[in-house]
Protein backbone atom coordinates (compact mmCIF):
# COMPACT_ATOMS: atom_id res chain seq x y z
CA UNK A 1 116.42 35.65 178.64
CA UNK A 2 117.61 38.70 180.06
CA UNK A 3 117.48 39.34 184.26
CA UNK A 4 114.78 42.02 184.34
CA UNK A 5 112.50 39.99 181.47
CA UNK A 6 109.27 39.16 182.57
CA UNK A 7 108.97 34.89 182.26
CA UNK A 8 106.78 33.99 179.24
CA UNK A 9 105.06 30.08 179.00
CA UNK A 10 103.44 29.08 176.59
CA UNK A 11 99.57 27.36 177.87
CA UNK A 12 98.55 23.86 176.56
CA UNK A 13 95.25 23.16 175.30
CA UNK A 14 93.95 21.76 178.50
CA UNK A 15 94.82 25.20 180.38
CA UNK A 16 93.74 27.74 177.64
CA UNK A 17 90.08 26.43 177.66
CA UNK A 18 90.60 26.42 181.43
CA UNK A 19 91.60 29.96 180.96
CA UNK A 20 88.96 30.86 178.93
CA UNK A 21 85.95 29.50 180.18
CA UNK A 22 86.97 31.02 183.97
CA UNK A 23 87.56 34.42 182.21
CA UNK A 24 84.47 33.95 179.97
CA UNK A 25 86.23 34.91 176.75
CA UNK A 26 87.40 34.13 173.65
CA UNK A 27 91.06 34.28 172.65
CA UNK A 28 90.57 37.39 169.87
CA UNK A 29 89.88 39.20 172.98
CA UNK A 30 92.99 38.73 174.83
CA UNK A 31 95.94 41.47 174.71
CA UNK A 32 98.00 40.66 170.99
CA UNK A 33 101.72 39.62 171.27
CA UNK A 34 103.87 39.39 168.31
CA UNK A 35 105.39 36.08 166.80
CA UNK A 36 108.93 37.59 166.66
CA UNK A 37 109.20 38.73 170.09
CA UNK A 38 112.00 37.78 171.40
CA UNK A 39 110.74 36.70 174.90
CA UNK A 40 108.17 34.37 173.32
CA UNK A 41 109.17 30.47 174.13
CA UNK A 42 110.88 28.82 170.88
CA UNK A 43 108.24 26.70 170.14
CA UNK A 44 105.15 29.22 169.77
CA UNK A 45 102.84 29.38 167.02
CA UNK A 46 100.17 31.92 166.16
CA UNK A 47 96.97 31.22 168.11
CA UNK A 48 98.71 29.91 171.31
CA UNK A 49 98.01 31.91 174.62
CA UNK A 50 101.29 33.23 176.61
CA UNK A 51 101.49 33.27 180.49
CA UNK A 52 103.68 36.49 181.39
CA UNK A 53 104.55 36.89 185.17
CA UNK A 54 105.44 39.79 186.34
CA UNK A 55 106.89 40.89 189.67
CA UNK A 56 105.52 44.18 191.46
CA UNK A 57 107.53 46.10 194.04
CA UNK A 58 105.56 44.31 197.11
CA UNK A 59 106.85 41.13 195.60
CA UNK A 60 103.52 39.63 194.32
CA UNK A 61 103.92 37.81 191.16
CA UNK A 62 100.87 38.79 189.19
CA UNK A 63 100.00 36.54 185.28
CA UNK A 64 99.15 38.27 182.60
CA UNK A 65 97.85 36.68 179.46
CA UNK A 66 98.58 37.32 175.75
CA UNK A 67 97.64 35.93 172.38
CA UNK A 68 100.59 35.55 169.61
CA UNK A 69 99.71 36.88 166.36
């Protein structure tokens, strides 16, 4: 993983539904991410939901979520 990459994790089961149920979704309506990016975890599969965080210039750390396809 490269410095200035964003770190990806990979959700269990127990947090996904978490996720879902707070956001009141369903996963086909989460932002797509590709199986062969590189910044995905090694053990991803298609279906599993992807914690990015991402710094901003105040220094928050803000999640953002993504669905590999």
């Amino acid at each position: 993983m490269h410095i200035l990459q964003p770190k990806h994790s990979k959700l269990n089961e127990k947090e996904t539904e978490e996720l879902l149920k707070k956001l009141n979704i369903s996963k086909s309506q989460f932002p797509k991410i590709l199986l062969s990016d590189v910044a995905l975890p090694s053990d991803c599969s298609v279906g599993d939901v992807i914690k990015i965080d991402r710094k901003h210039p105040d220094g928050k750390i803000v999640p953002y979520f993504r669905v590999v396809v």
